[in-house]
Protein backbone atom coordinates (compact mmCIF):
# COMPACT_ATOMS: atom_id res chain seq x y z
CA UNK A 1 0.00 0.00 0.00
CA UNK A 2 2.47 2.71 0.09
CA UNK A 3 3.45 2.43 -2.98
CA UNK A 4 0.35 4.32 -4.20
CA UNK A 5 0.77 7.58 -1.61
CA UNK A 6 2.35 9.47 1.26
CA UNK A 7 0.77 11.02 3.87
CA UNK A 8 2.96 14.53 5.72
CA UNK A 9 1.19 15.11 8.63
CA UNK A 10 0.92 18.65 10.31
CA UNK A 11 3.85 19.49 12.86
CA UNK A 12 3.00 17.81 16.33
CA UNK A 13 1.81 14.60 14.47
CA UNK A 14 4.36 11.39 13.31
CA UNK A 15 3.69 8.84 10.74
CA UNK A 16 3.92 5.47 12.33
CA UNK A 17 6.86 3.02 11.44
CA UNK A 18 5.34 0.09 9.89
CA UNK A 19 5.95 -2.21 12.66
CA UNK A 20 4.03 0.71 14.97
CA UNK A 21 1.47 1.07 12.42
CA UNK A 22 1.00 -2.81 12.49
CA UNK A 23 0.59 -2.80 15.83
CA UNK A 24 -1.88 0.19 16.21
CA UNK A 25 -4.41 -1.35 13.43
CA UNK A 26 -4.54 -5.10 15.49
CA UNK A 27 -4.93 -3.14 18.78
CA UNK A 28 -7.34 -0.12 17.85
CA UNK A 29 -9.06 -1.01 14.07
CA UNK A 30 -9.10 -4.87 14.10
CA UNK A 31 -8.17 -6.35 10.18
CA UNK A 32 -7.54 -3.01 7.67
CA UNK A 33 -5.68 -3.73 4.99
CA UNK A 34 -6.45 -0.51 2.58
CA UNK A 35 -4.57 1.52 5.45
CA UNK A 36 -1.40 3.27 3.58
CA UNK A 37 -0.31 5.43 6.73
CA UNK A 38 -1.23 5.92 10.75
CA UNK A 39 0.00 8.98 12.26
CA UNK A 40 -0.61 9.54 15.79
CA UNK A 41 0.18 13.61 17.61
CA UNK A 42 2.97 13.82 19.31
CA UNK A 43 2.87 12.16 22.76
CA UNK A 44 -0.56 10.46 21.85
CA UNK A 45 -2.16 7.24 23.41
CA UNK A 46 -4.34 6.58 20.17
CA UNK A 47 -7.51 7.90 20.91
CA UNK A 48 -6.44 10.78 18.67
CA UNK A 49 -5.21 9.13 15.06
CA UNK A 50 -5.36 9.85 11.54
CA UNK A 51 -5.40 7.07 8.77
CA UNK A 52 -4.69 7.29 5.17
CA UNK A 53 -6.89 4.44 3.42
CA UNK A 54 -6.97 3.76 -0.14
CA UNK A 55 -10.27 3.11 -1.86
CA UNK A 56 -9.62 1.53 -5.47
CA UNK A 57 -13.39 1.54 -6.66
CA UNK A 58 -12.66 3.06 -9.88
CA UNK A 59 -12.56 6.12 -11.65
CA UNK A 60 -15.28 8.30 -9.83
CA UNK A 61 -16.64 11.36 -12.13
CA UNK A 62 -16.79 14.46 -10.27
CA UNK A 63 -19.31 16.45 -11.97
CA UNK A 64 -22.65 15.56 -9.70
CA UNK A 65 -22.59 18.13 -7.22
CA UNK A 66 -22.57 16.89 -3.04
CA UNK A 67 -25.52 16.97 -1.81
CA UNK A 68 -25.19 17.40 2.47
CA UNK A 69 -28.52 16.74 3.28
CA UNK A 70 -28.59 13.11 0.75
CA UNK A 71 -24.99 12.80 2.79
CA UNK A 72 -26.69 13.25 5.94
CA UNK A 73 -29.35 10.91 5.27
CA UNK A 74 -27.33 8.43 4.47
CA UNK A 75 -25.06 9.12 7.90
CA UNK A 76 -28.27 8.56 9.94
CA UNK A 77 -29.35 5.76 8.21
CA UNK A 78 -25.51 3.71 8.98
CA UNK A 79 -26.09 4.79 12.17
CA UNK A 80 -29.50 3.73 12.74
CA UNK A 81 -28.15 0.04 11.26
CA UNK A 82 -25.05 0.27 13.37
CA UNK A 83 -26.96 0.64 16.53
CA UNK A 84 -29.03 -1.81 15.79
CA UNK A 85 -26.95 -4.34 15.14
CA UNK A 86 -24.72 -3.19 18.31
CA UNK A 87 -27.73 -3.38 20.56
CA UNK A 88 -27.25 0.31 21.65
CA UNK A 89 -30.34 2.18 22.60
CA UNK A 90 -30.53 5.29 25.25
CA UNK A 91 -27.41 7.25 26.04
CA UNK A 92 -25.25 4.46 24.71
CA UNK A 93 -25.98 4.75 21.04
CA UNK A 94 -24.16 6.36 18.47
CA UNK A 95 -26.02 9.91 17.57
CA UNK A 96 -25.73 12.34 14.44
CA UNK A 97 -24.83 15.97 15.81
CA UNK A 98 -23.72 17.79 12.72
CA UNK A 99 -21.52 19.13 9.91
CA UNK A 100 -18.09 20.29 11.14
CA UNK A 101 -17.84 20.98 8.37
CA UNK A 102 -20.40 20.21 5.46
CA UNK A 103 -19.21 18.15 2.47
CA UNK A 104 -17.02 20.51 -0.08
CA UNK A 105 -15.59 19.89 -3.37
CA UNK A 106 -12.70 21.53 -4.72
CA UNK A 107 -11.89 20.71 -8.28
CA UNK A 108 -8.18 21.93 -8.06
CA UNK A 109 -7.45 19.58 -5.95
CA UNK A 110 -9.62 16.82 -7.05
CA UNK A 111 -10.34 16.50 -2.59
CA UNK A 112 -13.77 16.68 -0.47
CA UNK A 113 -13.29 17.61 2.87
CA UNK A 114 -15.63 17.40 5.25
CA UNK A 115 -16.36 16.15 9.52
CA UNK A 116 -18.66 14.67 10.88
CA UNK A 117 -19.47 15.42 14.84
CA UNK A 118 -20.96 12.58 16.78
CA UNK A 119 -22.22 11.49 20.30
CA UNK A 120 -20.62 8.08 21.17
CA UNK A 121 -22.46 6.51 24.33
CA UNK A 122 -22.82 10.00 24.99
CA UNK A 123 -19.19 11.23 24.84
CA UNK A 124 -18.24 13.59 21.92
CA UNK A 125 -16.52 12.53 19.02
CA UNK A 126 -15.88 13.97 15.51
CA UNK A 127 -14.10 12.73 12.19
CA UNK A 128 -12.43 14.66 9.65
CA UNK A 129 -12.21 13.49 6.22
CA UNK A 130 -10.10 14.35 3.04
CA UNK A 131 -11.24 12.25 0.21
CA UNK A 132 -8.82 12.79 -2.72
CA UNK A 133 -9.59 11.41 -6.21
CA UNK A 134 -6.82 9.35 -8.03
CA UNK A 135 -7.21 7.44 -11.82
CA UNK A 136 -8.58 4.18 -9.87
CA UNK A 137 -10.75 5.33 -6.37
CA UNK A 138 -9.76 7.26 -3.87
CA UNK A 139 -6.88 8.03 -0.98
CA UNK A 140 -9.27 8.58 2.35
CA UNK A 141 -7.51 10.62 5.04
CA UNK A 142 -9.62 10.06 8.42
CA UNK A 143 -8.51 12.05 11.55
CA UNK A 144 -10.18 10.78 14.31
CA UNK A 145 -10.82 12.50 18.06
CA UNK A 146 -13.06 14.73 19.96
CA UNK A 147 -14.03 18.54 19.80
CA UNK A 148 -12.16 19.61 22.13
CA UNK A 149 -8.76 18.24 20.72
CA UNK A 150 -9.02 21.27 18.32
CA UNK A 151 -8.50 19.05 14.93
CA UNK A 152 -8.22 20.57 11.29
CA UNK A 153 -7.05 19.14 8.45
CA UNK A 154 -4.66 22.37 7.37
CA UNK A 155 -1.16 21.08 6.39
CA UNK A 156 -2.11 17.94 6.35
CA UNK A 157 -0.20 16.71 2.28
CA UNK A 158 -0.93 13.78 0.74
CA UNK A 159 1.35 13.22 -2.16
CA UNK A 160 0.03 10.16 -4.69
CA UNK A 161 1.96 8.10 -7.34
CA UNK A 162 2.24 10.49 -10.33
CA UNK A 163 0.57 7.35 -12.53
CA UNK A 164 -2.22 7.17 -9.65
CA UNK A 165 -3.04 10.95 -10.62
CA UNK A 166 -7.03 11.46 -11.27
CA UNK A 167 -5.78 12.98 -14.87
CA UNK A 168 -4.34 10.06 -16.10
CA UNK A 169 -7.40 8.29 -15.87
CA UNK A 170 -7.59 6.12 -19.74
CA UNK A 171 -11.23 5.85 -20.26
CA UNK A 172 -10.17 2.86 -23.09
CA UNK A 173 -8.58 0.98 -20.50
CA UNK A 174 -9.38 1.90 -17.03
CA UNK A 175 -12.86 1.06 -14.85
CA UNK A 176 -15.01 3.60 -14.03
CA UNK A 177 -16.48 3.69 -10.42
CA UNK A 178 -20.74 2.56 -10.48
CA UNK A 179 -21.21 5.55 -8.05
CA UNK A 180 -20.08 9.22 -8.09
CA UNK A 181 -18.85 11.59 -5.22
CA UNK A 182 -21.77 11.41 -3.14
CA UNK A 183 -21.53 7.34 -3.09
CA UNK A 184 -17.99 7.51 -2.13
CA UNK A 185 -18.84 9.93 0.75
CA UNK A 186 -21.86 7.06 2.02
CA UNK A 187 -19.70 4.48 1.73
CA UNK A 188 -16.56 6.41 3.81
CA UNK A 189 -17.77 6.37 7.16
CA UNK A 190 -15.60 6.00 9.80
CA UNK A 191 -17.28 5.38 13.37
């Protein structure tokens, strides 16, 4: 896997060694094998991470505008399912807050960015998410802690493979992706 990208974190953040990284996936994520990169902040204990995943679902067009509140649907929906299927009712389940913030596409970049702020068992959580097109899927950067831990994704660089670029995409060769941005966005949730 990292032969498709690099992640640079921000300064006050490391990129795990792979033996580290190894580690922190059995411990903290279970089985993830699309997981390029782990970097933890300086000094961390892992309840404050950020992953760099890679999604190869295709080629994914980006000319059907994001739609938050089909996004947000979709988010309570998972949820819904995922407490379900958890048992978690009450206080304990896993609640939709809000946008922090909503979905937004920049075509220079070929990236969505977006969080997500949840109530876990009543606790405060919230995901960021950088969701960068390449030729083949996408490179998912997840940063993963609470309000209060004052995350952004500023300076955060994620440099692909200059063949993985989303502008060498060869529509006579390569497979295009059955959804479009605001399926990738459904089907990135972290929680």
């Amino acid at each position: 896997m990292t032969d498709i990208a690099t992640l640079t974190p921000p300064k006050g953040w490391k990129v795990l060694s792979r033996a580290a990284q190894q580690t922190f996936i059995r411990e903290h994520l279970g089985d993830a094998t699309d997981i390029i990169a782990i970097a933890l902040p300086d000094g961390g204990d892992g309840s404050v991470f950020a992953q760099l995943s890679y999604r190869p679902v295709g080629y994914v067009d980006d000319n059907i505008p994001i739609d938050p509140t089909r996004v947000r649907q979709g988010i309570s929906e998972d949820l819904d399912i995922l407490n379900q299927e958890s048992g978690l009712t009450g206080k304990d389940a896993v609640r939709w807050k809000t946008f922090a913030p909503a979905p937004k596409y920049d075509p220079a970049s070929r990236c969505v960015e977006y969080g997500v702020e949840l109530s876990v068992s009543g606790d405060p959580a919230l995901n960021l998410y950088k969701l960068c097109l390449v030729r083949n899927g996408a490179l998912v950067l997840t940063i993963v802690g609470t309000p209060a831990d004052g995350l952004d994704l500023n300076n955060w660089q994620i440099k692909v493979q200059d063949n993985l670029r989303y502008e060498r995409f060869d529509p006579r060769s390569d497979r295009r992706a059955e959804g479009n941005l605001i399926n990738l966005l459904l089907m990135n949730r972290f929680i």
